[in-house]
C-alpha atoms as a PDB file:
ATOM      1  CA  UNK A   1       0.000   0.000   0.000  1.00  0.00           C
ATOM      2  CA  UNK A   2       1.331   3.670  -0.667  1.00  0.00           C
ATOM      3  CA  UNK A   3       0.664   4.759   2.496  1.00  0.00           C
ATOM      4  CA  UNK A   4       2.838   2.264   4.388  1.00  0.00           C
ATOM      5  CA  UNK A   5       5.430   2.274   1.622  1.00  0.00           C
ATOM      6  CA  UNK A   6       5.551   6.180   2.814  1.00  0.00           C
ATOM      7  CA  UNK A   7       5.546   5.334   5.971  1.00  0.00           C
ATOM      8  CA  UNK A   8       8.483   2.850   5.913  1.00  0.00           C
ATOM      9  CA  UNK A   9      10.618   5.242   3.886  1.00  0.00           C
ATOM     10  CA  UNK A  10      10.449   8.175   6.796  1.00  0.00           C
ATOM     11  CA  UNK A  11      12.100   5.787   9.107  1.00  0.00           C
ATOM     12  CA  UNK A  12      15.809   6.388   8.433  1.00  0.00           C
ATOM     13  CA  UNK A  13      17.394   5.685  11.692  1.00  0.00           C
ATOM     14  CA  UNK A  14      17.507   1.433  12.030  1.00  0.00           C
ATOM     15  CA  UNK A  15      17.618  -0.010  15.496  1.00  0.00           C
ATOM     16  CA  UNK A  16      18.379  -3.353  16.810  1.00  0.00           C
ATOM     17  CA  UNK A  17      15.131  -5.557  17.898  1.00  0.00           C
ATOM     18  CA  UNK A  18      15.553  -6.603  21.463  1.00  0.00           C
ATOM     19  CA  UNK A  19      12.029  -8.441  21.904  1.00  0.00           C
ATOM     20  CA  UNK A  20       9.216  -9.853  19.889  1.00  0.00           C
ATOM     21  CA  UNK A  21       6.018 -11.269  21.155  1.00  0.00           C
ATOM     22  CA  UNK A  22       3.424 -12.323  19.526  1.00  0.00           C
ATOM     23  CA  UNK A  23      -0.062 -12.347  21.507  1.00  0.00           C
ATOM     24  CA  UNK A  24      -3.628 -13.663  20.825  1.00  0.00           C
ATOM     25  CA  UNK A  25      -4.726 -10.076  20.417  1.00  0.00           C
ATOM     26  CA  UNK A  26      -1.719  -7.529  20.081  1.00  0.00           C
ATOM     27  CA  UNK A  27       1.784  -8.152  18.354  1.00  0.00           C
ATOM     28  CA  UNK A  28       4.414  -5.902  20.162  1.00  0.00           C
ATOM     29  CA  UNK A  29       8.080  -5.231  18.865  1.00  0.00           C
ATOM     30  CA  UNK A  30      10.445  -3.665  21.062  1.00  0.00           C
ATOM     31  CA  UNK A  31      13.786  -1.777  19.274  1.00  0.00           C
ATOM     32  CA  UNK A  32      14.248   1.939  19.795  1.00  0.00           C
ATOM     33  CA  UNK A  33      10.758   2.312  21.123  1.00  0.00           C
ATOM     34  CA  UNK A  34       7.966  -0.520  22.169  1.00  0.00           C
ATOM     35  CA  UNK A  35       5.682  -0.742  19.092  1.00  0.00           C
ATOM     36  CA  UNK A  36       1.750  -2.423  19.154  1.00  0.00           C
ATOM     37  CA  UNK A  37      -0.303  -3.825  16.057  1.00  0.00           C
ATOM     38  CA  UNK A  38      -3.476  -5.933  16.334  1.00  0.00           C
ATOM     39  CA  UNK A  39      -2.791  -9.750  15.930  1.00  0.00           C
ATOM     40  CA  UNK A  40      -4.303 -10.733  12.660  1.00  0.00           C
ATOM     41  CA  UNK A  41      -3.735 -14.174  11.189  1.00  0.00           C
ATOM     42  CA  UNK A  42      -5.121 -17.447   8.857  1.00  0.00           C
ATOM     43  CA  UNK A  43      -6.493 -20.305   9.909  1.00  0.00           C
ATOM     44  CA  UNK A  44      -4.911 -21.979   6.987  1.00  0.00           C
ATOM     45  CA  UNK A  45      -1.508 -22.786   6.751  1.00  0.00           C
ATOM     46  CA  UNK A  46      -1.796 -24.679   3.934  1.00  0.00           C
ATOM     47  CA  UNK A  47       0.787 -22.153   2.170  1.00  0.00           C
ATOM     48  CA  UNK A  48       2.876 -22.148   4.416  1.00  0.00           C
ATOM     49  CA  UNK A  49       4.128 -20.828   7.797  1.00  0.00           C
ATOM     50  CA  UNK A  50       2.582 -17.284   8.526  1.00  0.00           C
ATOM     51  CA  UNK A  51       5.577 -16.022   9.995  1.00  0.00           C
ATOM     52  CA  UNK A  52       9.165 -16.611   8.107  1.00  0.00           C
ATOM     53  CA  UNK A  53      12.118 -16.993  10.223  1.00  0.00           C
ATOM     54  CA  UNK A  54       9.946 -17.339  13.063  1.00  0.00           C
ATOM     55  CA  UNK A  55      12.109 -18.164  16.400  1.00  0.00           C
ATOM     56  CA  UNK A  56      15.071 -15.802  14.712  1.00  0.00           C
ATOM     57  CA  UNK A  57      12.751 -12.323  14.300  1.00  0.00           C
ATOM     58  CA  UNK A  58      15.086 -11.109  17.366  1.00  0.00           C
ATOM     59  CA  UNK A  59      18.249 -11.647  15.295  1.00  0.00           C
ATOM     60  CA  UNK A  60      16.973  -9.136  12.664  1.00  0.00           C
ATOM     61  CA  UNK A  61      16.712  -5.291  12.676  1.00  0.00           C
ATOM     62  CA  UNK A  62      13.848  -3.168  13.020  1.00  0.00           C
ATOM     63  CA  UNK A  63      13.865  -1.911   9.644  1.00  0.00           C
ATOM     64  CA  UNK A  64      14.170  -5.554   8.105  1.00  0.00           C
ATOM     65  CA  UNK A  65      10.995  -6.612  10.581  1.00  0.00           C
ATOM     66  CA  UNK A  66       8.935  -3.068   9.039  1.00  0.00           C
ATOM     67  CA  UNK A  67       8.975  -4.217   5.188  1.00  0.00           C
ATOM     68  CA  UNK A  68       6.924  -7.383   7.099  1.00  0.00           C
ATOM     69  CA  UNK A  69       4.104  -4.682   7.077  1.00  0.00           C
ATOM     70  CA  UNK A  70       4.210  -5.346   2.986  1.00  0.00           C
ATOM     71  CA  UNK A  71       3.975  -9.029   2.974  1.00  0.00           C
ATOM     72  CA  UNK A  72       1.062 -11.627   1.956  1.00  0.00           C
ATOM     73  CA  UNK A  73       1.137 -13.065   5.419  1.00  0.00           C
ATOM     74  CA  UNK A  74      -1.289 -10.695   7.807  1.00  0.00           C
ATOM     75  CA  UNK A  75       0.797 -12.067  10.736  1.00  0.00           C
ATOM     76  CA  UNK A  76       3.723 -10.727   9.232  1.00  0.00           C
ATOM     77  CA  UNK A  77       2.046  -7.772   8.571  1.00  0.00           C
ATOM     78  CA  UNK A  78       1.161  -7.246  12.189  1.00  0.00           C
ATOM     79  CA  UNK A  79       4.824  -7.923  13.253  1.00  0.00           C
ATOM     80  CA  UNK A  80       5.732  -5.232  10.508  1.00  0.00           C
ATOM     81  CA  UNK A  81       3.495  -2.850  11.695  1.00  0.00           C
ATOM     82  CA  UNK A  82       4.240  -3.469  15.228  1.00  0.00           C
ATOM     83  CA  UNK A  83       7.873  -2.916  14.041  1.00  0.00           C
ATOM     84  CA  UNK A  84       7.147   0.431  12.298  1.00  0.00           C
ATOM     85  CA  UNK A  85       5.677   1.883  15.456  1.00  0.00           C
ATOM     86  CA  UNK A  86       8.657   0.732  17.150  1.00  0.00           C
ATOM     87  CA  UNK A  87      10.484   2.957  15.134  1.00  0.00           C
ATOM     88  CA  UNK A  88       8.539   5.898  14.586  1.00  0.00           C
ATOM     89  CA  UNK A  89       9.666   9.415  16.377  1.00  0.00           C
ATOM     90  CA  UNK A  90       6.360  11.057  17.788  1.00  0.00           C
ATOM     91  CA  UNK A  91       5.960  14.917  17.378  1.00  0.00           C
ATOM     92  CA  UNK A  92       4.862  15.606  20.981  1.00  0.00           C
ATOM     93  CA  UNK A  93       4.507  19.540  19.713  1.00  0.00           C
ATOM     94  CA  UNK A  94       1.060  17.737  17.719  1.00  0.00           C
ATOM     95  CA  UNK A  95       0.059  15.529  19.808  1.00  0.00           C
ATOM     96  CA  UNK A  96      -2.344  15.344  23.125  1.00  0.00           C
ATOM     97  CA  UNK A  97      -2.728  12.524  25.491  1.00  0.00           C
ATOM     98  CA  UNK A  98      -6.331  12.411  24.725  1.00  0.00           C
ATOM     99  CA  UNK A  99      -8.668   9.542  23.708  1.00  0.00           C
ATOM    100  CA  UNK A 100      -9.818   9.148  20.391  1.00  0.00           C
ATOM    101  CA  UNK A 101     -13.308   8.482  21.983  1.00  0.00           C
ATOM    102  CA  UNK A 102     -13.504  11.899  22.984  1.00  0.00           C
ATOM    103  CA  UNK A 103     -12.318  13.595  20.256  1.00  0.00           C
ATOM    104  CA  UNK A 104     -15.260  12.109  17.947  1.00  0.00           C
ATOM    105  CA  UNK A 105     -18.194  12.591  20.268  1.00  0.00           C
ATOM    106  CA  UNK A 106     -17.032  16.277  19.915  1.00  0.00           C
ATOM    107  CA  UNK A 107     -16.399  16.127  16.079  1.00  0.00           C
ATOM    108  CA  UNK A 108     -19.089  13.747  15.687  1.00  0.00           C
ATOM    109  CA  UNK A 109     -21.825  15.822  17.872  1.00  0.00           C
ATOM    110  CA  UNK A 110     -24.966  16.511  14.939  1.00  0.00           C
ATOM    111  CA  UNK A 111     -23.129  15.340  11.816  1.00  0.00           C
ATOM    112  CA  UNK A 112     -23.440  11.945  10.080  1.00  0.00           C
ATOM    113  CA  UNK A 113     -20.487   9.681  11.108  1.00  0.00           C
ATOM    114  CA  UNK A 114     -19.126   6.057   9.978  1.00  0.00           C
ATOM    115  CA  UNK A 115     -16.734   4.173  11.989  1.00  0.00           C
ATOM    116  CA  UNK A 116     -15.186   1.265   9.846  1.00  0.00           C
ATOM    117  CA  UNK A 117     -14.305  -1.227  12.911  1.00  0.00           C
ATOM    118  CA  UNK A 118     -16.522  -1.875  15.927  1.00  0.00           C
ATOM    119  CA  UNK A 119     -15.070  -0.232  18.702  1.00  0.00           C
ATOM    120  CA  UNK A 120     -16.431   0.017  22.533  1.00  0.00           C
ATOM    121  CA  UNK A 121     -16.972   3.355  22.466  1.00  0.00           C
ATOM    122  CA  UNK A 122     -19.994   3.009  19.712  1.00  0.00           C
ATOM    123  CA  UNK A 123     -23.113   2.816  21.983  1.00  0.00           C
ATOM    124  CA  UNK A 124     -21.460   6.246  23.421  1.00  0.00           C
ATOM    125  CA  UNK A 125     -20.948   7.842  20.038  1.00  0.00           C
ATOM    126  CA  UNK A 126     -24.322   6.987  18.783  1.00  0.00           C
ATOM    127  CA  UNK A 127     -25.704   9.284  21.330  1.00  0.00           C
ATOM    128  CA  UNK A 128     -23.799  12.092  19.899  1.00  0.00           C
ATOM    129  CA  UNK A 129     -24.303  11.512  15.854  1.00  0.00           C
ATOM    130  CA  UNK A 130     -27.619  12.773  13.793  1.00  0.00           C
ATOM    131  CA  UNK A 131     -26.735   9.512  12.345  1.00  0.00           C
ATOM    132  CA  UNK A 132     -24.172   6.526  13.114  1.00  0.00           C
ATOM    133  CA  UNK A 133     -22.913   3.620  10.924  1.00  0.00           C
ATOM    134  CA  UNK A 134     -20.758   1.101  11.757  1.00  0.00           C
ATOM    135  CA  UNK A 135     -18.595  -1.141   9.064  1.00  0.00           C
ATOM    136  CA  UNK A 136     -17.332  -4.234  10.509  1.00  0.00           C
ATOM    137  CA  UNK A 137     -15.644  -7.686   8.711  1.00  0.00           C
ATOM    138  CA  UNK A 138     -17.430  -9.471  11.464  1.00  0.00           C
ATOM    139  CA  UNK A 139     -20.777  -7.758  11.771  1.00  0.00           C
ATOM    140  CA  UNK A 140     -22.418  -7.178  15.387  1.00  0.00           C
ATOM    141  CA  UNK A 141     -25.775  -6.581  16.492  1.00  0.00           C
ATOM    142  CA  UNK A 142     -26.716  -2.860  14.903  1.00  0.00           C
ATOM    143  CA  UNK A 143     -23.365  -3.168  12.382  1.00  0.00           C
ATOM    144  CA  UNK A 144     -23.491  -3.387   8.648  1.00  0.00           C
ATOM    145  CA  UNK A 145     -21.292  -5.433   6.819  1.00  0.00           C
ATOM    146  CA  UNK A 146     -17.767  -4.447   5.226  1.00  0.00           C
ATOM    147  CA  UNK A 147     -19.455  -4.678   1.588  1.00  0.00           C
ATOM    148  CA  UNK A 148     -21.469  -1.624   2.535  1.00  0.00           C
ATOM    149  CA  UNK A 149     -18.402   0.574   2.208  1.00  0.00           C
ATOM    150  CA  UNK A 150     -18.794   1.837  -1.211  1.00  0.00           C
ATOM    151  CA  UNK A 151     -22.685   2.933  -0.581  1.00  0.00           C
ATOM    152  CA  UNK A 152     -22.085   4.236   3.171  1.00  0.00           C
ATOM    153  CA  UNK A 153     -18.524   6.100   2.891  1.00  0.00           C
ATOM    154  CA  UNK A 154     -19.283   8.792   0.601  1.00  0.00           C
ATOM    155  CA  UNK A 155     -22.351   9.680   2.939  1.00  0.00           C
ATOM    156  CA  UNK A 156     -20.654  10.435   5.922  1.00  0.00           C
ATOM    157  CA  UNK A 157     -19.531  13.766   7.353  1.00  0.00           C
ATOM    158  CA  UNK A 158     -17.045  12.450   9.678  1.00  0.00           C
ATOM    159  CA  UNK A 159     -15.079   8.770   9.283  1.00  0.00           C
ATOM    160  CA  UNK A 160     -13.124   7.041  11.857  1.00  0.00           C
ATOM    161  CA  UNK A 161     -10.973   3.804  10.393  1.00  0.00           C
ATOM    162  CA  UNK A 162      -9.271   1.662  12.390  1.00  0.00           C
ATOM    163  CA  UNK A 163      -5.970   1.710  12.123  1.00  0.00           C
ATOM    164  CA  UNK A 164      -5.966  -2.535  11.351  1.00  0.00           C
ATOM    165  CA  UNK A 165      -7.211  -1.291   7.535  1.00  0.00           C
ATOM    166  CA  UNK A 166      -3.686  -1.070   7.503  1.00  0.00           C
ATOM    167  CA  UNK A 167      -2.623  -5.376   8.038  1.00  0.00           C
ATOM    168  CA  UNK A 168      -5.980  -6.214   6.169  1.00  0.00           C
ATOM    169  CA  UNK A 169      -5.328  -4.024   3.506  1.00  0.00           C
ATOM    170  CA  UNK A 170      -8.380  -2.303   2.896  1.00  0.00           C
ATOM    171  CA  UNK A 171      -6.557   1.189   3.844  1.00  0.00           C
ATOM    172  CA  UNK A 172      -5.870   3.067   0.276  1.00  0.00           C
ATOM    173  CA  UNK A 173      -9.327   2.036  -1.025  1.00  0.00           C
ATOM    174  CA  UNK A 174     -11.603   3.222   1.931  1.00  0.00           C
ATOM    175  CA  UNK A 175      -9.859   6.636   1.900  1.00  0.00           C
ATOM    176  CA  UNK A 176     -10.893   6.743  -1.574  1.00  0.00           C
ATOM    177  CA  UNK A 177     -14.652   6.791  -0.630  1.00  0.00           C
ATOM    178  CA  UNK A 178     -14.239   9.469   1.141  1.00  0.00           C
ATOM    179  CA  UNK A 179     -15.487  12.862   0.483  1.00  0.00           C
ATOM    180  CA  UNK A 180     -13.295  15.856   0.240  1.00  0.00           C
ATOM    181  CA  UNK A 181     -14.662  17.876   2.627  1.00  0.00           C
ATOM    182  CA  UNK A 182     -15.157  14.802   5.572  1.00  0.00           C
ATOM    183  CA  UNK A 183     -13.165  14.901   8.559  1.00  0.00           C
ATOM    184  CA  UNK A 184     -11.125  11.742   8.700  1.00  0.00           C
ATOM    185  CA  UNK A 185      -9.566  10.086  11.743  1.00  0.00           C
ATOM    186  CA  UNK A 186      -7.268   6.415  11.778  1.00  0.00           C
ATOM    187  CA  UNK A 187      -7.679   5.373  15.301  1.00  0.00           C
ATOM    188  CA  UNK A 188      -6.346   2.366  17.380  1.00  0.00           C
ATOM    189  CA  UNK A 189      -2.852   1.159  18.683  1.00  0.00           C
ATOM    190  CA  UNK A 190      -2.345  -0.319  14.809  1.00  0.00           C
ATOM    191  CA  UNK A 191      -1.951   3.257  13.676  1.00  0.00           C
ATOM    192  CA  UNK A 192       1.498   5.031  13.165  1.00  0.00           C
ATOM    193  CA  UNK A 193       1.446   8.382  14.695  1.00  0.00           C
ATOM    194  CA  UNK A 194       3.481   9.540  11.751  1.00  0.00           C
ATOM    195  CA  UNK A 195       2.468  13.012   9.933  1.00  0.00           C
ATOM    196  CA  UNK A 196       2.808  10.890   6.450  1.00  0.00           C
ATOM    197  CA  UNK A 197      -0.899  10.340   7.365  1.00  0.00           C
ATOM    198  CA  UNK A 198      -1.593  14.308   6.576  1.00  0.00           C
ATOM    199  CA  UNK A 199      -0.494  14.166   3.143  1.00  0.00           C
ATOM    200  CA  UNK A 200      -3.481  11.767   2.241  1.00  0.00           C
ATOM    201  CA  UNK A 201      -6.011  14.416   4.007  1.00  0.00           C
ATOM    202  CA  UNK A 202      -6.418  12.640   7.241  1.00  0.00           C
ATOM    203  CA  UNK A 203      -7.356  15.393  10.257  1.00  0.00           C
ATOM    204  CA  UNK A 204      -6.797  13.492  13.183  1.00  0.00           C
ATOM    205  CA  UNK A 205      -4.231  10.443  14.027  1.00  0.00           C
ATOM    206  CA  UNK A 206      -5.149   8.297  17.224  1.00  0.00           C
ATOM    207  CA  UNK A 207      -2.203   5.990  18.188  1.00  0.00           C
ATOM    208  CA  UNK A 208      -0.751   4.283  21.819  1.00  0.00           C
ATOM    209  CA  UNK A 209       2.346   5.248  22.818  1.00  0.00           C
ATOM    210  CA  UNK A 210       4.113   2.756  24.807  1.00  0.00           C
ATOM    211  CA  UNK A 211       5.950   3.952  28.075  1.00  0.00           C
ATOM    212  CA  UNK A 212       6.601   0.519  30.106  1.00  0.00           C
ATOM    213  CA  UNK A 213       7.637  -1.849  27.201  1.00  0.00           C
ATOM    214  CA  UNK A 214       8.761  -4.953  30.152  1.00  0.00           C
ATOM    215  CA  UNK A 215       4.845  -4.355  31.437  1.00  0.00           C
ATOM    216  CA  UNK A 216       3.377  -3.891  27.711  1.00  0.00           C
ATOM    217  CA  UNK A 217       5.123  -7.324  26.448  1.00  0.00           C
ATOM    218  CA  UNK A 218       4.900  -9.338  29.409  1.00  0.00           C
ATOM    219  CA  UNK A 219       0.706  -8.370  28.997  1.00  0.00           C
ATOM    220  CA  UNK A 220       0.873  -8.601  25.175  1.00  0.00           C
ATOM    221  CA  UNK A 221       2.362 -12.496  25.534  1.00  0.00           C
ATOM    222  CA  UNK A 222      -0.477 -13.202  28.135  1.00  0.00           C
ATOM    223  CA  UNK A 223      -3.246 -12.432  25.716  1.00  0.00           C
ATOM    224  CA  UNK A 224      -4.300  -9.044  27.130  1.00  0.00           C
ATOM    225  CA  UNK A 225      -6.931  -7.369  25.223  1.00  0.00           C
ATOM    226  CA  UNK A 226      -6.401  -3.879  24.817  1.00  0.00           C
ATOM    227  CA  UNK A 227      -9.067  -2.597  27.498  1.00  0.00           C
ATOM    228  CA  UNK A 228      -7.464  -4.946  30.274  1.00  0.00           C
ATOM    229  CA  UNK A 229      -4.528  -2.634  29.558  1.00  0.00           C
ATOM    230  CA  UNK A 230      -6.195   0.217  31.578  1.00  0.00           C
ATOM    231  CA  UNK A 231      -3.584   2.678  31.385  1.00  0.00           C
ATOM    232  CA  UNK A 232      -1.037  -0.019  32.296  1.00  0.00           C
ATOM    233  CA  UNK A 233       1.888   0.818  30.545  1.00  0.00           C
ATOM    234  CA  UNK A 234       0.337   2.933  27.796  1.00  0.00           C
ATOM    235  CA  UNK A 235      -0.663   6.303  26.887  1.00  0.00           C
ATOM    236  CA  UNK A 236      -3.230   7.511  24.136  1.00  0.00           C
ATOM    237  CA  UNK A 237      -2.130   9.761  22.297  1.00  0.00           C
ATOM    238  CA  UNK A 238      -3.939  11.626  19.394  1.00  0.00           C
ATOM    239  CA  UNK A 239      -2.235  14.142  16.466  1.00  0.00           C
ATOM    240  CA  UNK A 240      -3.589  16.629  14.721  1.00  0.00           C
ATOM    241  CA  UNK A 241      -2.424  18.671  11.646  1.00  0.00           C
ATOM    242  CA  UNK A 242      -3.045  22.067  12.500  1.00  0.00           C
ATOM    243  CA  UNK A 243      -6.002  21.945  14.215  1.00  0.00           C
ATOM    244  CA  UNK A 244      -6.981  22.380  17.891  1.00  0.00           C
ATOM    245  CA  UNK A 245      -8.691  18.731  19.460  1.00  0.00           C
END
C-alpha cells in the first residue's frame, strides 16, 4: 500500500530488535521504542508458515521486521506494523494525550459519522451523531457489513478507520470513498502516529504510545486485550495537523 510504503521510507534511523512477542490479540516489537499492532492471522496454513524466520525475528533489525508490514502473510504484517511503530519518532509539539473516543463525540456531535471497525466506544458515540454507521468484517448486532463501504462512505460527514485497515489491507481504497470535505480520523494502537498520514487528508491520528515496554510485552504475551490494559503501561495519544482537538 502507498501509504505504508511512505511510511516505511520516513524511518531512516535502524535499530536493533531486542524483543518480539506475539499475543492472541496484540503483536508488540520492542527496538528503539515498544511498538503495538493488532494480531491478525489465517487459519490456513496450507501455504505455508505465517511467519518466516519465526524463532530468529530477534536476530533481525527493526527496519528488516517493518517491510513485514508489505507481505502476503497478515501475521507478518502485524509484526511489521508493530515494528514500524517501534520505530517511529512522535511529534509531541502535535500531539495530546487524549482519547480518540472523545475527540469524535465532539467532532461527531450533529453530523453523520461512519466508523469502519466496531469499537467500545460506539453505543457512546451513537448518542452524539444525527446519524451513526458502523462497518465491521465481522458484523455485530446494529453493524453493517464491510461490503457496505462503497454505498455508506461517501455519505458520511465524519469517518473514523481503524488503524488494522492497515494489516488487512483495505486502507488506500476506503480513503478513496471518502469525500473531500469529511473529517477523517485512523484510530487504534495499529496506527502510526506519523504526519505521512496528513499528506493523504487525514485530520486526526489516534495511536498508543508505549511507556513501560517490560509491562506492555509481558501483557501482550499473556493475551491481554487492549481494554485490560487500563492505562497499564500505555498512553493515548492523538495528532492533529493544525487543528486544535
Amino acid at each position: 500500500m502507498k501509504i505504508l510504503e511512505d511510511i516505511i521510507s520516513t524511518l531512516k534511523e535502524d535499530a536493533p530488535v531486542k524483543k518480539v512477542r506475539i499475543g492472541s490479540s496484540w503483536t508488540a516489537v520492542w527496538s528503539r521504542h515498544c511498538g503495538l499492532a493488532s494480531t491478525l492471522t489465517e487459519r490456513d496454513h496450507s501455504a505455508g508458515p505465517p511467519v518466516r524466520d519465526a524463532g530468529h525475528l530477534e536476530e533481525k533489525s527493526a527496519l528488516e521486521l517493518c517491510a513485514y508490514a508489505l507481505s502476503g502473510s497478515l501475521l507478518e504484517r502485524s509484526v511489521g506494523l508493530a515494528a514500524i511503530n517501534s520505530l517511529v519518532e512522535v511529534d509531541f509539539l502535535r500531539c495530546q494525550q487524549i482519547n480518540a473516543a472523545e475527540v469524535l463525540y465532539k467532532k461527531g456531535r450533529g453530523k453523520r459519522v461512519c466508523v469502519v471497525g466496531h469499537f467500545p466506544f460506539i453505543p457512546n458515540l451513537k448518542k452524539e451523531a444525527a446519524e451513526l454507521w458502523v462497518l465491521e468484517r465481522r458484523p455485530q448486532i446494529g453493524d453493517l457489513p464491510a461490503e457496505e463501504a462503497a454505498r455508506i462512505i461517501p455519505q458520511a460527514d465524519v469517518l473514523a478507520f481503524t488503524g488494522t485497515a492497515l494489516i488487512n489491507g483495505t486502507m488506500d481504497e476506503l480513503l478513496a470513498l471518502c469525500r473531500k470535505d469529511a473529517l477523517i480520523m485512523i484510530l487504534g494502537p495499529t496506527t502510526p502516529l506519523s504526519p505521512v498520514w496528513f499528506k493523504y487528508g487525514i485530520d486526526l491520528v489516534s495511536g498508543t504510545m508505549v511507556t513501560e515496554p517490560e509491562t506492555v510485552l509481558k501483557l501482550v504475551s499473556q493475551g491481554i486485550i487492549f481494554s485490560q490494559f487500563r492505562g497499564r503501561g500505555v498512553k493515548l495519544m492523538t495528532m492533529a495537523e493544525n487543528s486544535t482537538l
